[in-house]
Protein backbone atom coordinates (compact mmCIF):
# COMPACT_ATOMS: atom_id res chain seq x y z
CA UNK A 1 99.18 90.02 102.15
CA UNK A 2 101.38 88.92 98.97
CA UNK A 3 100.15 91.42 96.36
CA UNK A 4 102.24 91.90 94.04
CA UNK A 5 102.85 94.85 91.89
CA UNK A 6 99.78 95.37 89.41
CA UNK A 7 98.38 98.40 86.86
CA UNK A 8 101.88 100.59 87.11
CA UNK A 9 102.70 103.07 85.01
CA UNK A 10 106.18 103.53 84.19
CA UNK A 11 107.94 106.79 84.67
CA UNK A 12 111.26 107.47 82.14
CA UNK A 13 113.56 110.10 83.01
CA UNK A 14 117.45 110.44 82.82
CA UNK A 15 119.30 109.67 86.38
CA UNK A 16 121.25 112.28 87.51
CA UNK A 17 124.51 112.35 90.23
CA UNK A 18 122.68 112.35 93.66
CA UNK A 19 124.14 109.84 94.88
CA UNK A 20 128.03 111.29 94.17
CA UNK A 21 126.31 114.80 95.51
CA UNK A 22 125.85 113.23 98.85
CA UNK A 23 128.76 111.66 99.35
CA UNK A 24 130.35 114.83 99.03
CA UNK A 25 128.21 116.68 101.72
CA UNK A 26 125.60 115.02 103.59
CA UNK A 27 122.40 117.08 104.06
CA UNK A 28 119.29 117.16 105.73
CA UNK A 29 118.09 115.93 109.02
CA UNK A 30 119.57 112.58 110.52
CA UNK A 31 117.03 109.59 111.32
CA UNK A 32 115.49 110.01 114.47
CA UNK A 33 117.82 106.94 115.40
CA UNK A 34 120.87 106.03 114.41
CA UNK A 35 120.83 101.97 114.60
CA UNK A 36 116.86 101.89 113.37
CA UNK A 37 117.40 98.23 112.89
CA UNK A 38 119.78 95.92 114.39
CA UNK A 39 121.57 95.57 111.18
CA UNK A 40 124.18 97.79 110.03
CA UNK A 41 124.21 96.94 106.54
CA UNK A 42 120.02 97.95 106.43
CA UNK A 43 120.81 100.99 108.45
CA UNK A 44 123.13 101.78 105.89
CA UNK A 45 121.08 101.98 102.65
CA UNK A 46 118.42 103.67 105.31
CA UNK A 47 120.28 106.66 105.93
CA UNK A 48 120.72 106.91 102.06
CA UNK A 49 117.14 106.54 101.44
CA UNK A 50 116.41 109.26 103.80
CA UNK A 51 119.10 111.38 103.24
CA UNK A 52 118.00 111.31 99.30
CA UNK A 53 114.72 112.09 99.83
CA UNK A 54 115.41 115.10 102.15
CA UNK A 55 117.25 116.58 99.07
CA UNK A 56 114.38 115.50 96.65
CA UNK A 57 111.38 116.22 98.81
CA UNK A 58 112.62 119.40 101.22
CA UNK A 59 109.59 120.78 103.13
CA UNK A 60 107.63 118.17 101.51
CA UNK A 61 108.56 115.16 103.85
CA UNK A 62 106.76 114.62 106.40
CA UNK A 63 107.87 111.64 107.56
CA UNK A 64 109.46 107.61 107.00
CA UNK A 65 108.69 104.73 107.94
CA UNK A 66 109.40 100.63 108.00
CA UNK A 67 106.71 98.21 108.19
CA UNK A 68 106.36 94.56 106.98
CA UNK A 69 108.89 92.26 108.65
CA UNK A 70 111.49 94.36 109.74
CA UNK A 71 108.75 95.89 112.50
CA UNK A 72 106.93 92.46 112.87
CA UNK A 73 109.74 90.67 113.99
CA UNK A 74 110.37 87.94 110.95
CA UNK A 75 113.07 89.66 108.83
CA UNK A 76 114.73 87.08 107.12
CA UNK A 77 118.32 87.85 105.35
CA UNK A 78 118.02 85.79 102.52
CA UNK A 79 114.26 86.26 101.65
CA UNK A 80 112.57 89.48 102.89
CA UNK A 81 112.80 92.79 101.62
CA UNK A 82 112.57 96.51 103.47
CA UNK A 83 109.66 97.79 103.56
CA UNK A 84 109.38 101.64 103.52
CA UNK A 85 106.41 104.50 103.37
CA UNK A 86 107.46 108.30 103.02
CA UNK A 87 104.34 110.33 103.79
CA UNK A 88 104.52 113.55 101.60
CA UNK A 89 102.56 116.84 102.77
CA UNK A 90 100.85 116.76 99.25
CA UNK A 91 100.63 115.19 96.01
CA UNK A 92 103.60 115.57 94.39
CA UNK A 93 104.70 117.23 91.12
CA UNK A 94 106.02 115.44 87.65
CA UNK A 95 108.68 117.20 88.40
CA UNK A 96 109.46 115.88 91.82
CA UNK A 97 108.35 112.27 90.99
CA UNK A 98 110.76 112.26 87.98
CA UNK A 99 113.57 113.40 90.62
CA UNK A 100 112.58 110.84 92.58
CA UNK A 101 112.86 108.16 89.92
CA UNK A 102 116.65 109.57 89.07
CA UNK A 103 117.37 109.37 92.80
CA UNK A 104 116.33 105.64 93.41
CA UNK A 105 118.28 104.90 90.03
CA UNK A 106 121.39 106.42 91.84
CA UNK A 107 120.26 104.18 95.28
CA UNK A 108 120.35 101.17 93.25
CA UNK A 109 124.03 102.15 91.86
CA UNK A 110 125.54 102.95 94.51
CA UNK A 111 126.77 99.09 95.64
CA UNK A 112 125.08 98.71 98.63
CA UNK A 113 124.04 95.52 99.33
CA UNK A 114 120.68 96.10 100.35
CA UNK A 115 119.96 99.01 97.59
CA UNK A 116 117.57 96.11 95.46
CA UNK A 117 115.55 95.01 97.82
CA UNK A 118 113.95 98.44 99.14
CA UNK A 119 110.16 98.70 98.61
CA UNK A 120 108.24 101.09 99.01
CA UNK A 121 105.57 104.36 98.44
CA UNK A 122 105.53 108.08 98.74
CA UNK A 123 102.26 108.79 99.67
CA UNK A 124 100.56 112.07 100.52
CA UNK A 125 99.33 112.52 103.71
CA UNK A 126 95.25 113.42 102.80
CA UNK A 127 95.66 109.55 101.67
CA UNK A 128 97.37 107.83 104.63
CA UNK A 129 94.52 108.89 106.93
CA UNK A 130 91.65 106.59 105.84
CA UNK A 131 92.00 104.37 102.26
CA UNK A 132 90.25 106.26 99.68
CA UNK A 133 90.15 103.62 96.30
CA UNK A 134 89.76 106.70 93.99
CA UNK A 135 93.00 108.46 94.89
CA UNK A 136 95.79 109.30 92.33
CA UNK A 137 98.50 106.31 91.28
CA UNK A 138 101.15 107.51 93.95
CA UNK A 139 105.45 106.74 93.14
CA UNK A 140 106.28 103.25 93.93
CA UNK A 141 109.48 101.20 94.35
CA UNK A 142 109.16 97.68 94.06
CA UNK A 143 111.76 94.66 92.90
CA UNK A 144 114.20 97.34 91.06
CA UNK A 145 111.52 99.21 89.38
CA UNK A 146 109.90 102.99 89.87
CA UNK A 147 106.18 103.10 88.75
CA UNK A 148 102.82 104.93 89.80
CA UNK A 149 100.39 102.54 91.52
CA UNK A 150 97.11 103.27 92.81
CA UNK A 151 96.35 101.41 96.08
CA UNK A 152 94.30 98.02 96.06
CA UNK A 153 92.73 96.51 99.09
CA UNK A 154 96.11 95.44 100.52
CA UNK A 155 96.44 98.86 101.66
CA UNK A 156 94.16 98.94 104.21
CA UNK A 157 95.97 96.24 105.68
CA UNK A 158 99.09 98.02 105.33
CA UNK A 159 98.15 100.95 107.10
CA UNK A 160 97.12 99.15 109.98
CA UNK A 161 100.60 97.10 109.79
CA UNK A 162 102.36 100.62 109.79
CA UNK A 163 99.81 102.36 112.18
CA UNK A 164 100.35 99.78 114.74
CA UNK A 165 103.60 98.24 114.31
CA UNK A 166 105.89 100.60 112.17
CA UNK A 167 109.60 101.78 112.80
CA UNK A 168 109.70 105.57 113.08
CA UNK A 169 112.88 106.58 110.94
CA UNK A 170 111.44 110.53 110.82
CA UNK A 171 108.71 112.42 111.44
CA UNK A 172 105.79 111.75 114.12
CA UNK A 173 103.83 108.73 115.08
CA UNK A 174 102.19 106.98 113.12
CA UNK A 175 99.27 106.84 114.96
CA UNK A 176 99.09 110.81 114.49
CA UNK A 177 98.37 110.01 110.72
CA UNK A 178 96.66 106.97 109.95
CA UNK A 179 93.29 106.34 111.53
CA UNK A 180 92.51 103.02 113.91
CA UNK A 181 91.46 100.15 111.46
CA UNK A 182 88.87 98.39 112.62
CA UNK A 183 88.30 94.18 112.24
CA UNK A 184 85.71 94.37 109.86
CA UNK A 185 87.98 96.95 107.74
CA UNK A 186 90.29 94.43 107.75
CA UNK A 187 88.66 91.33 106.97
CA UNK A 188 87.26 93.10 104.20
CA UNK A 189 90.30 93.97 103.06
CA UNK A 190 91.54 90.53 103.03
CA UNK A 191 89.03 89.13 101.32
CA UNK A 192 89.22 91.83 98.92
CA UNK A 193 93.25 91.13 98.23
CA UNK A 194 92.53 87.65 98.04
CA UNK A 195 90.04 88.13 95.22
CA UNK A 196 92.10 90.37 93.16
CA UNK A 197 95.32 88.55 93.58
CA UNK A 198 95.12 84.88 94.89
CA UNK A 199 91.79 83.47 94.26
CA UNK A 200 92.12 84.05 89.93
CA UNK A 201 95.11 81.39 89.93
CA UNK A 202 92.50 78.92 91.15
CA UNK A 203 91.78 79.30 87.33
CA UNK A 204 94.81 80.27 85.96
CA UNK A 205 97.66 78.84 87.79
CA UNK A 206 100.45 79.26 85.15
CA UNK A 207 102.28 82.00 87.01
CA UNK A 208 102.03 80.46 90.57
CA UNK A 209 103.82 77.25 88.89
CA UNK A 210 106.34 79.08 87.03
CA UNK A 211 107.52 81.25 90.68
CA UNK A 212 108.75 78.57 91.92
CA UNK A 213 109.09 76.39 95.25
CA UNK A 214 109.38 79.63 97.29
CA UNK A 215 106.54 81.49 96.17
CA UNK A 216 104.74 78.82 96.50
CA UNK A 217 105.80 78.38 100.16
CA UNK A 218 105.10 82.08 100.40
CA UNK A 219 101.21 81.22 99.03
CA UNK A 220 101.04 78.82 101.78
CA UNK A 221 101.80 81.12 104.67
CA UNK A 222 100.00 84.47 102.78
CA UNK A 223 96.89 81.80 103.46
CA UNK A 224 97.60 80.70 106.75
CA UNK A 225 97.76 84.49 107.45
CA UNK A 226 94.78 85.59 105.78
CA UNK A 227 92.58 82.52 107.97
CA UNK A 228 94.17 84.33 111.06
CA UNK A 229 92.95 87.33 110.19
CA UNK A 230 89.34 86.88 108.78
CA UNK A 231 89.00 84.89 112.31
CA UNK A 232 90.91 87.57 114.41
CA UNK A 233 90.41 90.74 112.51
CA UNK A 234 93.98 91.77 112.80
CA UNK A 235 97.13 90.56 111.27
CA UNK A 236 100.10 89.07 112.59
CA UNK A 237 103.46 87.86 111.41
CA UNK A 238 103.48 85.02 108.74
CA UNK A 239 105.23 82.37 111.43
CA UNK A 240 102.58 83.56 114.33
CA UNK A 241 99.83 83.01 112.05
CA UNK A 242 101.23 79.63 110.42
CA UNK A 243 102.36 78.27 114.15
CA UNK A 244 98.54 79.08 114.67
CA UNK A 245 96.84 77.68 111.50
CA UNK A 246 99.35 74.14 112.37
CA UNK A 247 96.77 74.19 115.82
CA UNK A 248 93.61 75.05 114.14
CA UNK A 249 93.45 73.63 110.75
CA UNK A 250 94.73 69.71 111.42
CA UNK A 251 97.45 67.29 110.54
CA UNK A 252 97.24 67.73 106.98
CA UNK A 253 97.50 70.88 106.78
CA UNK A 254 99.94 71.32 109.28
CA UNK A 255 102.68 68.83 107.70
CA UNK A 256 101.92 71.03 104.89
CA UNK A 257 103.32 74.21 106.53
CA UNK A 258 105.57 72.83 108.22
CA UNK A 259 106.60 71.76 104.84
CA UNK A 260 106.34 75.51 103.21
CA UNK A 261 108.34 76.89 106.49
CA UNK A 262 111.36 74.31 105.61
CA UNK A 263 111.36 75.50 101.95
CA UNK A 264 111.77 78.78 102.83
CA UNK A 265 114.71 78.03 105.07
CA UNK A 266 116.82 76.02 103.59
CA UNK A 267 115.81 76.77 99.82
CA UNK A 268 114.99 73.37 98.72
CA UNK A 269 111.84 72.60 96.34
CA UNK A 270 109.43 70.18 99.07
CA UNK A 271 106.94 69.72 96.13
CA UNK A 272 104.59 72.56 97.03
CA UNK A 273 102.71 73.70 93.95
CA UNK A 274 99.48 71.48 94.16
CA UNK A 275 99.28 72.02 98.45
CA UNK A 276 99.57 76.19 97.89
CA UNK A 277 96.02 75.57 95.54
CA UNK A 278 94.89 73.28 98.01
CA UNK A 279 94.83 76.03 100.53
CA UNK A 280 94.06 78.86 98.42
CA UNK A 281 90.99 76.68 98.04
CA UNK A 282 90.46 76.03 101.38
CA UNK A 283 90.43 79.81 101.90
CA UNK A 284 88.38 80.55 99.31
CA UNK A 285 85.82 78.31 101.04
CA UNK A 286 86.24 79.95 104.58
CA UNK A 287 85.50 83.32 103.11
CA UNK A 288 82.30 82.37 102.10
CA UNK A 289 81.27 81.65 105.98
CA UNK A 290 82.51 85.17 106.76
């Protein structure tokens, strides 16, 4: 739903030579397909993901994941990222989580092209059942950066997003691990993602305006996505739920979309910052009727 990274805790250690150790001899079990994606170049830093984390993690991987675009069916080249979730049989050691930091510094060396735009979590697998708010920070990648981070309301969403929608790269179904989600799970969870994250910039709007003309397209459609959902109960791909909230929610606001699609396409500022309040607004007045 747009939240960003928030509370991490950094985690120092000195990178070691994984990367140079598997190009020398590849170990560990292969992904369960060899072309998970239709692009080579993804597959590519895949395989290296996966491959790593066999050597880091051993009997402790359970299994890998994509979610997010790439399984929804709106991967965009120039603007989304890969999203990934590792499922560990338990929490995991200093130790290992320190390894783990040294191995994504190698990932992020090694030249691929699509090394910096992995995201992701290692999370045991007690935790990807049902959300539990009090359990431990677990190892996140996100934007070039390895930090604990304890799970926020967004998660909820996310499981269902992996649970029903996610790219098997290892290990078993999804649906073997993560309980069914129900609506009223998830419209909670929206509204609880759009209090921590989207609805405080109503009052402070100083980092919205200084993200730029994408993000604030991206605001635009995180809204028109969050409407779908408090009046579905399930989520859907940003362009489903804006081609939707264009039918439902009236010229204005569809001009304005149409508007925040075109930025994101062709990369040109269309004068979004005041329309992405607008709507954060607007949704902050439909959650109130839910």
């Amino acid at each position: 739903m747009g939240r960003l990274k928030s509370g991490k805790t950094i985690v120092r250690t000195q990178p070691t030579c994984i990367y140079q150790e598997i190009n020398k001899k590849r170990k560990g079990s292969p992904l369960i397909a060899s072309s998970p994606t239709t692009y080579p170049e993804i597959n590519k830093i895949l395989e290296l993901l996966y491959s790593s984390a066999s050597r880091v993690l051993g009997s402790q991987l359970v299994g890998m994941y994509l979610y997010g675009s790439l399984s929804g069916g709106d991967f965009d080249l120039e603007t989304s990222d890969i999203d990934f979730l590792i499922v560990t049989a338990s929490t995991l050691s200093d130790k290992t989580i320190a390894e783990l930091e040294s191995m994504h510094h190698q990932i992020w060396k090694s030249g691929l092209k699509w090394a910096a735009k992995l995201e992701g979590s290692y999370i045991p697998k007690r935790d990807i059942r049902r959300h539990n708010p009090r359990s431990a920070p677990c190892p996140t990648v996100n934007e070039g950066e390895f930090y604990l981070d304890k799970r926020g309301s967004d998660w909820i969403i996310q499981r269902h997003v992996i649970r029903e929608q996610g790219i098997v790269l290892a290990g078993p179904e999804p649906k073997t691990l993560i309980d069914p989600i129900s609506p009223e799970e998830i419209r909670r969870s929206v509204v609880g993602v759009l209090h921590e994250w989207w609805f405080p910039m109503l009052e402070d709007p100083s980092w919205l305006k200084k993200h730029g003309a994408t993000y604030h397209a991206f605001a635009i459609l995180t809204m028109c996505r969050a409407l779908y959902a408090l009046k579905h109960g399930t989520i859907v791909s940003k362009p489903a739920s804006a081609r939707w909230a264009q039918k439902e929610l009236g010229e204005r606001w569809s001009q304005i979309i149409e508007r925040a699609l075109a930025t994101l396409h062709d990369k040109l500022d269309h004068g979004l910052f005041d329309e992405s309040l607008d709507l954060i607004r607007f949704t902050r007045e439909q959650t109130r009727k839910v």
